[in-house]
Protein backbone atom coordinates (compact mmCIF):
# COMPACT_ATOMS: atom_id res chain seq x y z
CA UNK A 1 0.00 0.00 0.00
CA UNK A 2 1.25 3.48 -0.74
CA UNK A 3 0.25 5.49 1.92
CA UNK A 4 2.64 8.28 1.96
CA UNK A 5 4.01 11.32 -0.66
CA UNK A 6 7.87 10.00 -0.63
CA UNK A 7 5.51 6.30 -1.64
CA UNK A 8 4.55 7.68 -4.51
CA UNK A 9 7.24 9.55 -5.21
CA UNK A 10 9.13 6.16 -5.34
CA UNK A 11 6.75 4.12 -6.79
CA UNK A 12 6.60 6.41 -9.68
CA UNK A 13 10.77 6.15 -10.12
CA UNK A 14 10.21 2.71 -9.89
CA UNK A 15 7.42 2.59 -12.83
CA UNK A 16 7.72 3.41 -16.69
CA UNK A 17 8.17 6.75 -17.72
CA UNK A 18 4.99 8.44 -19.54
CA UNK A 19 4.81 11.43 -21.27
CA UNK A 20 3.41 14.87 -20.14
CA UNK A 21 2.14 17.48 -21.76
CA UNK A 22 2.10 21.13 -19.62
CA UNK A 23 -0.21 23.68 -20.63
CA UNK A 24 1.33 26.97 -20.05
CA UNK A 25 5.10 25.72 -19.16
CA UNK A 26 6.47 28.85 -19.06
CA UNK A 27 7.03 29.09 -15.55
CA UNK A 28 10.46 28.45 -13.33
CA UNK A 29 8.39 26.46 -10.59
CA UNK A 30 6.88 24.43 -13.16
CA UNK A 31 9.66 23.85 -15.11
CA UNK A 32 11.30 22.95 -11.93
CA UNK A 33 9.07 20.02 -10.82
CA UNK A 34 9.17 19.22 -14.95
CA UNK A 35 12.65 18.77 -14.62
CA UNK A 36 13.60 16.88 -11.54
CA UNK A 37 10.49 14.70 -12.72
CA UNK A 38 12.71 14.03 -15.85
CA UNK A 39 15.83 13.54 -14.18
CA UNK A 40 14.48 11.02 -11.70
CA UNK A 41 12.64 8.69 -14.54
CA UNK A 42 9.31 9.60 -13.73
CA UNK A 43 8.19 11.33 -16.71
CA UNK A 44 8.80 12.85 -20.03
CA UNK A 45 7.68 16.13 -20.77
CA UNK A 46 6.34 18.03 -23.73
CA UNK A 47 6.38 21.78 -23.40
CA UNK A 48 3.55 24.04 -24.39
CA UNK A 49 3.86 27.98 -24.09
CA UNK A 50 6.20 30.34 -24.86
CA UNK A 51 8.81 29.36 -26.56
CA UNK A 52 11.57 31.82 -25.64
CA UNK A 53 10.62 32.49 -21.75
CA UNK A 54 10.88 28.41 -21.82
CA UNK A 55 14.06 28.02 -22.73
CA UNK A 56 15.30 31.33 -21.17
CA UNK A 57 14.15 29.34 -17.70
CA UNK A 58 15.67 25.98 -18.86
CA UNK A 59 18.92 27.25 -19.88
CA UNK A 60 19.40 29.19 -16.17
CA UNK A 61 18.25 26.21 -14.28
CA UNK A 62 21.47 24.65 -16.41
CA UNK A 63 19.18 22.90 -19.00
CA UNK A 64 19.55 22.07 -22.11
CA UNK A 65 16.10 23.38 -24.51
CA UNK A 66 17.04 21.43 -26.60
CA UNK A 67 16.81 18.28 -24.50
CA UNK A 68 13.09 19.13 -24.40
CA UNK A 69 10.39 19.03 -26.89
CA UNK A 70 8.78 22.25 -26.88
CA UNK A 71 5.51 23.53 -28.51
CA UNK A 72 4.93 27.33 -29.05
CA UNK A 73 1.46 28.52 -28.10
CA UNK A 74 0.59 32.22 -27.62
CA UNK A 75 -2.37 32.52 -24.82
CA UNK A 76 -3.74 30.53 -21.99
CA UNK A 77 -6.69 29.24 -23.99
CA UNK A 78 -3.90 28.18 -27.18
CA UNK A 79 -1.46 26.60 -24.45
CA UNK A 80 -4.65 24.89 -23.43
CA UNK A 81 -5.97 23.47 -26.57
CA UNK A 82 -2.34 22.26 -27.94
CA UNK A 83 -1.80 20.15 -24.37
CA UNK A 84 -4.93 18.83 -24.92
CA UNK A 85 -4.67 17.78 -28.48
CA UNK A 86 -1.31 16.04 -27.65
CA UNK A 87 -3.09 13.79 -25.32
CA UNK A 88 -6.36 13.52 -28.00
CA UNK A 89 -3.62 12.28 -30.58
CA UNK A 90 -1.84 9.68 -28.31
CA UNK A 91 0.99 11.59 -28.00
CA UNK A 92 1.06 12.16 -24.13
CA UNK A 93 -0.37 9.81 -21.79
CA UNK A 94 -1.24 12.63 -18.74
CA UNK A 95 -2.19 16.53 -19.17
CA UNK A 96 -0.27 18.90 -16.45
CA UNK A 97 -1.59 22.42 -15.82
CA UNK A 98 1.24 24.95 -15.94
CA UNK A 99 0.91 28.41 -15.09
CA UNK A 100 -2.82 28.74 -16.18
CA UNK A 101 -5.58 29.25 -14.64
CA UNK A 102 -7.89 25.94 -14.11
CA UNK A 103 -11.28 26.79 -16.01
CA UNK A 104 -9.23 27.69 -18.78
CA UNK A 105 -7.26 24.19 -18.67
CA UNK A 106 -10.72 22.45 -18.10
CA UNK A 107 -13.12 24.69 -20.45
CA UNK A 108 -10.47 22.61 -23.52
CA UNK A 109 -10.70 18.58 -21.41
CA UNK A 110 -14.50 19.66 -21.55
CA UNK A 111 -15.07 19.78 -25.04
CA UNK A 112 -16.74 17.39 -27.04
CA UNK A 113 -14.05 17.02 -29.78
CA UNK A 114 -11.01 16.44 -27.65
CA UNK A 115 -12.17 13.17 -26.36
CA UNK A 116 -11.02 13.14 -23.11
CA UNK A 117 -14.42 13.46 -21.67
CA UNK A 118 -15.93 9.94 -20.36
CA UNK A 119 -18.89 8.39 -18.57
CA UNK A 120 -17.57 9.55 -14.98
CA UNK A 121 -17.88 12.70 -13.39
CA UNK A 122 -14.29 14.20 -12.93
CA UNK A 123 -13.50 15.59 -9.47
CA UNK A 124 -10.06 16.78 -7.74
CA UNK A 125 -7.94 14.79 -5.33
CA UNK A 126 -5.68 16.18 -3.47
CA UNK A 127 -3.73 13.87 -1.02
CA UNK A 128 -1.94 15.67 1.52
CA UNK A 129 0.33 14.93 4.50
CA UNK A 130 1.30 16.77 7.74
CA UNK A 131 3.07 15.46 11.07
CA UNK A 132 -0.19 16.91 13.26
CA UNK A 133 -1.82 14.05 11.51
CA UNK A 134 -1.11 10.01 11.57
CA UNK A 135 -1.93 8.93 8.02
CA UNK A 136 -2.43 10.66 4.58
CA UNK A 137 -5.55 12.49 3.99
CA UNK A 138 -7.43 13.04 0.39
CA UNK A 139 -9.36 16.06 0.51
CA UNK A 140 -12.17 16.43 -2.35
CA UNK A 141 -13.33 18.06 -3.79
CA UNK A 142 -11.21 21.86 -3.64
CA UNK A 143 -10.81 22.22 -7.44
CA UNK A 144 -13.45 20.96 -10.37
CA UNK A 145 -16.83 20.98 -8.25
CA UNK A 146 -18.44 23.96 -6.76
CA UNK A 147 -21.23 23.26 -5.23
CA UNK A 148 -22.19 19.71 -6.16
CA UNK A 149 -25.50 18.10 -5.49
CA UNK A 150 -26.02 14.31 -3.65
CA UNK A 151 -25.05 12.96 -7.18
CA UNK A 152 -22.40 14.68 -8.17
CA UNK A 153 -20.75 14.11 -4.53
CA UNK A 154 -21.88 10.33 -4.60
CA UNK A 155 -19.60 10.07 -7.75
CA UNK A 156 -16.93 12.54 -5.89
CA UNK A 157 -16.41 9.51 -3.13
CA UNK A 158 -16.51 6.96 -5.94
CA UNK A 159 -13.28 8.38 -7.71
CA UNK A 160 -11.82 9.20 -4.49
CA UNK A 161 -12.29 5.57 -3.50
CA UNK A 162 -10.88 4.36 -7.19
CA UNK A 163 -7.72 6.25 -6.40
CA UNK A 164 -6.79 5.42 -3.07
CA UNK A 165 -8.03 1.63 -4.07
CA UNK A 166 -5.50 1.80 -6.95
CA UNK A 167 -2.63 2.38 -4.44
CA UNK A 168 -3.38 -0.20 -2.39
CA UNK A 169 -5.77 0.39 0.24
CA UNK A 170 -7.81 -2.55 1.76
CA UNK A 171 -9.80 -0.62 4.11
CA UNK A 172 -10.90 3.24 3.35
CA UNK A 173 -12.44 5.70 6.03
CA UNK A 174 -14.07 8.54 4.57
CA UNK A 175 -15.94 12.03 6.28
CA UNK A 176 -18.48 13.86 4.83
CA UNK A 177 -17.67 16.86 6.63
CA UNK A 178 -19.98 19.51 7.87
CA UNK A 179 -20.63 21.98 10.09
CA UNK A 180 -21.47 19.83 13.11
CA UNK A 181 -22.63 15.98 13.19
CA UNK A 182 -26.25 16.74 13.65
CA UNK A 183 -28.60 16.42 10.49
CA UNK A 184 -30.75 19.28 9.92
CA UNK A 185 -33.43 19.88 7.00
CA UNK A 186 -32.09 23.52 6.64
CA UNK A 187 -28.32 22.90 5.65
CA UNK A 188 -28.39 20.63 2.90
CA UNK A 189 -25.08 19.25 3.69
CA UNK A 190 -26.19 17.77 6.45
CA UNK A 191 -28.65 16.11 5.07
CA UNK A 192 -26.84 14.93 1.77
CA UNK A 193 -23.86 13.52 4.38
CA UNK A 194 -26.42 11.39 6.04
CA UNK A 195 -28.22 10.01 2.54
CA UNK A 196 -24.20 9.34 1.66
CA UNK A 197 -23.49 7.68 4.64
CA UNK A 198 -26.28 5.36 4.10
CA UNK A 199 -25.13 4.06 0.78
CA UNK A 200 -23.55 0.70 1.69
CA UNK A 201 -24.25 -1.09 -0.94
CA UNK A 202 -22.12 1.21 -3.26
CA UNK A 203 -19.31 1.54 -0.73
CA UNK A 204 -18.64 -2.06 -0.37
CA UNK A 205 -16.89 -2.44 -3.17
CA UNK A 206 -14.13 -0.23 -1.93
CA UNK A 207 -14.38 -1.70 1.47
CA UNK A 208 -14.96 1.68 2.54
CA UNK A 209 -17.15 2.72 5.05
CA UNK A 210 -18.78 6.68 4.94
CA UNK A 211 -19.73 8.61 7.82
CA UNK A 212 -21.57 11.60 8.62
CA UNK A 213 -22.01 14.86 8.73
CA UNK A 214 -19.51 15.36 11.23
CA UNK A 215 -17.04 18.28 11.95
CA UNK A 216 -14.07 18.09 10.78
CA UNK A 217 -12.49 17.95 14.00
CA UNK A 218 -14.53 14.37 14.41
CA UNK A 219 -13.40 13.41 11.16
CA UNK A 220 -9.79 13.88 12.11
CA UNK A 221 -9.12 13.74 15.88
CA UNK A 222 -9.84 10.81 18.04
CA UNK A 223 -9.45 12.71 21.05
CA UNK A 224 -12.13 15.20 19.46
CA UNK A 225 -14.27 11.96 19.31
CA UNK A 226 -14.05 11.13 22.88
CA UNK A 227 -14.78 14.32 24.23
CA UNK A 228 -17.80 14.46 22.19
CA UNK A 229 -18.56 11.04 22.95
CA UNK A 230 -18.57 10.12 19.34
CA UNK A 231 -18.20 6.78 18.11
CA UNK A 232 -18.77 5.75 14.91
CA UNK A 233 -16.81 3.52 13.25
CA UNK A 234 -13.98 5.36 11.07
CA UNK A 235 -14.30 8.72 13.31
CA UNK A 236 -11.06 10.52 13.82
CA UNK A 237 -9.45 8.16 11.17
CA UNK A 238 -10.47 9.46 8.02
CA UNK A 239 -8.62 8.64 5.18
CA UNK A 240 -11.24 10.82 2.73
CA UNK A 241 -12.58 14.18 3.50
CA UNK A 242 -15.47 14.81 1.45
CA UNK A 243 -16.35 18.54 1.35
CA UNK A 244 -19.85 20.08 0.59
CA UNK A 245 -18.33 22.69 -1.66
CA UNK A 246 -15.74 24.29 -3.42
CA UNK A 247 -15.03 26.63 -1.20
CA UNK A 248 -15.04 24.92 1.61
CA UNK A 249 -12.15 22.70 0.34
CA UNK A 250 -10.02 25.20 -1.14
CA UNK A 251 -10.30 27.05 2.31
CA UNK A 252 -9.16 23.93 4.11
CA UNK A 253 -6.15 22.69 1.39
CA UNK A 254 -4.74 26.04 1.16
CA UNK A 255 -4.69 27.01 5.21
CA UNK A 256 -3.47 23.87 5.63
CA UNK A 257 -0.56 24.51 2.72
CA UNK A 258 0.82 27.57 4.73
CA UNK A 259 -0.38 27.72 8.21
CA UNK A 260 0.84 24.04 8.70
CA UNK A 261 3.45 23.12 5.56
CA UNK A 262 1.24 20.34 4.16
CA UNK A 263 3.13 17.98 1.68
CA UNK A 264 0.48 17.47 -1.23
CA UNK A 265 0.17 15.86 -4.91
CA UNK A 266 -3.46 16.96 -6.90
CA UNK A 267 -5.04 14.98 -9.90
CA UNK A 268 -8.25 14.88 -11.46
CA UNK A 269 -10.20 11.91 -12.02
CA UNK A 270 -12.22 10.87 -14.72
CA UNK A 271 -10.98 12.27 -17.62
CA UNK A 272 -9.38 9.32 -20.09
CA UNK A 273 -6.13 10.69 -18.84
CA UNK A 274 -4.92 11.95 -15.75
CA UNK A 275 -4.57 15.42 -15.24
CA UNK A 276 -2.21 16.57 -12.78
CA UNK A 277 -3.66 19.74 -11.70
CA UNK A 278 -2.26 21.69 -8.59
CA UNK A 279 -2.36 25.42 -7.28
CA UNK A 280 -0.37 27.70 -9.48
CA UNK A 281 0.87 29.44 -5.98
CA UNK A 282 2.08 25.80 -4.98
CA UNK A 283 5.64 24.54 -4.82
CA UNK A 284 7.96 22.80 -7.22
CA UNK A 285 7.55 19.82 -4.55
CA UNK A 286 4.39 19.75 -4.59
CA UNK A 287 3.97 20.25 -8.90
CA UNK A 288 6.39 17.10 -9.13
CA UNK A 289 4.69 15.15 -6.64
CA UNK A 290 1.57 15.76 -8.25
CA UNK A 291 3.18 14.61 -11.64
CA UNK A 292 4.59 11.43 -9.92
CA UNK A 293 1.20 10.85 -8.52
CA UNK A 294 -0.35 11.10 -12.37
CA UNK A 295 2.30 8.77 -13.22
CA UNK A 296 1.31 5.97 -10.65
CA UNK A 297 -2.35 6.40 -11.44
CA UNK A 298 -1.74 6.61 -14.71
CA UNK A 299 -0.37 2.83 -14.31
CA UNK A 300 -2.81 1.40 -11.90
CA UNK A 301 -5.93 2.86 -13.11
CA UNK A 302 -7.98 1.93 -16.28
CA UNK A 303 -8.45 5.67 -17.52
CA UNK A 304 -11.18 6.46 -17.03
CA UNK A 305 -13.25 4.20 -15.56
CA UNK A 306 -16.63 4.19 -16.69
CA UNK A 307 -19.05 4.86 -13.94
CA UNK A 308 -21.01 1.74 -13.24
C-alpha cells in the first residue's frame, strides 16, 4: 500500500516513464518540478507555451532546450488546446496544468471534440500529508466541483475511493464533513452527508465505510471523538474528507498549505487521462509530486473508468 508522498514519489521512479504534456510551461516552478520529474525517470515532458521564456528558464536552471520538446502557443486558452490535443492524438499519456488558470485548462478537457471526456464525473484529489496528523488524507473536492448536489458528490467519493483503491488500500475511512454531526433539513449538507453515509451497498466495493455529517475535527481527531462522545466507526481516522463545496475545500487545502506546511500531490479523475492539476501558488515539490502521482495512477488505473 502506498500510503505516503515519498511512496509515490518512489513508486513512480520505480514505474515506466509516460509522457506529459504542460499547458502553459512557461514558468520556473513548473519547469522545476518538470525537470527533476525528468531527471528522476518519472516522466517525459512536452512543453507548451512560450517558446523563448521556456528556454530562457531551462537554460538558467542549467538545461539544455534542446533536451526538451517544446511547442509554441501564444495565450492561456492556445497553451490549453495544444496540451490537450497532444493527449487527444496519443501523444502524451497525462495533461499537467502549468501556469494557467484551471477553467481555462478544463473549459479545452471539456469539449466534445477532444475526447477526453468519459462516462464519470471528474472531481479533484488532493492527497496531503502533515506530522499533526497520523496517516495521509485526500481532501475532495477543492478544485473541479463547486457546489455539487447528492449525485455529483456520490460520484466525488466513488473516484476518491478508485484512487486510493488503486494504491493499495484494503480498508478506506471517509468524512463527509460539515458543520457539526447533527442532520438538519435547513443545511443541505447535512442532510446529503447522512443520505451518503447510508449508501452501503455502493461503498462495499471499496471496502470503505462513509460517515456523517460530522465536523471536521470528528473526522480527524480521536481525542475530538471522545470528548464528544462520538463513536462511529472510522471517526477521527479518516482517510477521505469529502467537502460540501468548493469553497469549503479550497479554504481547508490552502490554510493547511501555509499555516501548517502540508506535503500534497493533486489529480483529477475521470478524464481518459490523468490530469495533474495543482495550485499555481504551490511549490515545485508539490507540482512534481503531483506529476509522480499522475504517473502511478496513470499505471494502476484503467483511464477512465466508466461509472457503473
Amino acid at each position: 500500500m502506498i500510503c505516503t508522498i515519498d511512496g509515490i514519489v518512489e513508486a513512480a521512479k520505480h514505474g515506466s516513464r509516460g509522457t506529459i504534456a504542460v499547458a502553459a510551461a512557461h514558468d520556473e516552478v513548473v519547469l522545476d518540478a518538470v525537470v527533476r520529474a525528468y531527471h528522476e525517470g518519472i516522466a517525459e515532458a512536452i512543453l507548451v507555451g512560450h517558446t523563448e521564456e521556456i528556454r530562457t528558464i531551462l537554460h538558467q536552471m542549467g538545461e539544455s532546450p534542446d533536451c526538451y520538446q517544446i511547442i509554441a502557443a501564444s495565450d492561456d486558452q492556445d497553451c490549453a488546446a495544444k496540451a490537450v490535443a497532444l493527449c487527444s492524438q496519443g501523444k502524451a499519456g497525462a495533461l499537467m496544468k502549468g501556469i494557467i488558470g484551471t477553467a481555462d485548462l478544463m473549459h479545452a478537457v471539456f469539449k466534445r471534440e477532444a475526447g477526453l471526456r468519459t462516462g464519470r464525473l471528474t472531481s479533484h484529489c488532493m492527497f496531503m500529508e502533515t506530522p499533526r496528523y497520523h496517516k495521509m488524507l485526500l481532501l475532495t473536492d477543492a478544485a473541479i466541483n463547486t457546489f455539487p448536489d447528492l449525485t455529483k458528490k456520490a460520484d466525488i467519493l466513488e473516484n476518491a475511493a478508485v484512487a486510493l483503491q488503486a494504491l493499495g488500500y484494503e480498508r478506506i475511512y471517509a468524512s463527509c464533513v460539515c458543520g457539526a454531526e447533527n442532520v438538519d433539513p435547513k443545511i443541505q449538507s447535512t442532510v446529503d452527508a447522512e443520505l451518503l453515509s447510508q449508501m452501503t451497498e455502493r461503498w462495499s466495493k471499496y471496502h470503505m465505510t462513509v460517515i456523517g455529517p460530522l465536523g471536521t475535527d470528528l473526522a480527524l481527531s480521536k481525542e475530538a471523538c471522545r470528548h464528544k462522545h462520538y463513536g462511529k466507526e472510522g471517526a477521527g481516522e479518516a482517510d477521505i474528507l469529502l467537502v460540501p463545496n468548493y469553497e469549503m475545500g479550497n479554504g481547508i487545502y490552502k490554510a493547511a498549505s501555509i499555516l501548517a506546511g502540508v506535503r500534497s500531490a493533486g489529480i483529477l479523475i475521470g478524464a481518459r487521462v490523468p490530469i495533474v492539476l495543482s495550485s499555481r501558488s504551490d511549490s515545485a515539490e508539490t507540482k512534481r509530486a503531483s506529476i509522480a502521482l499522475g504517473s502511478v495512477l496513470g499505471q494502476r488505473m484503467t483511464w477512465a473508468p466508466e461509472k457503473t
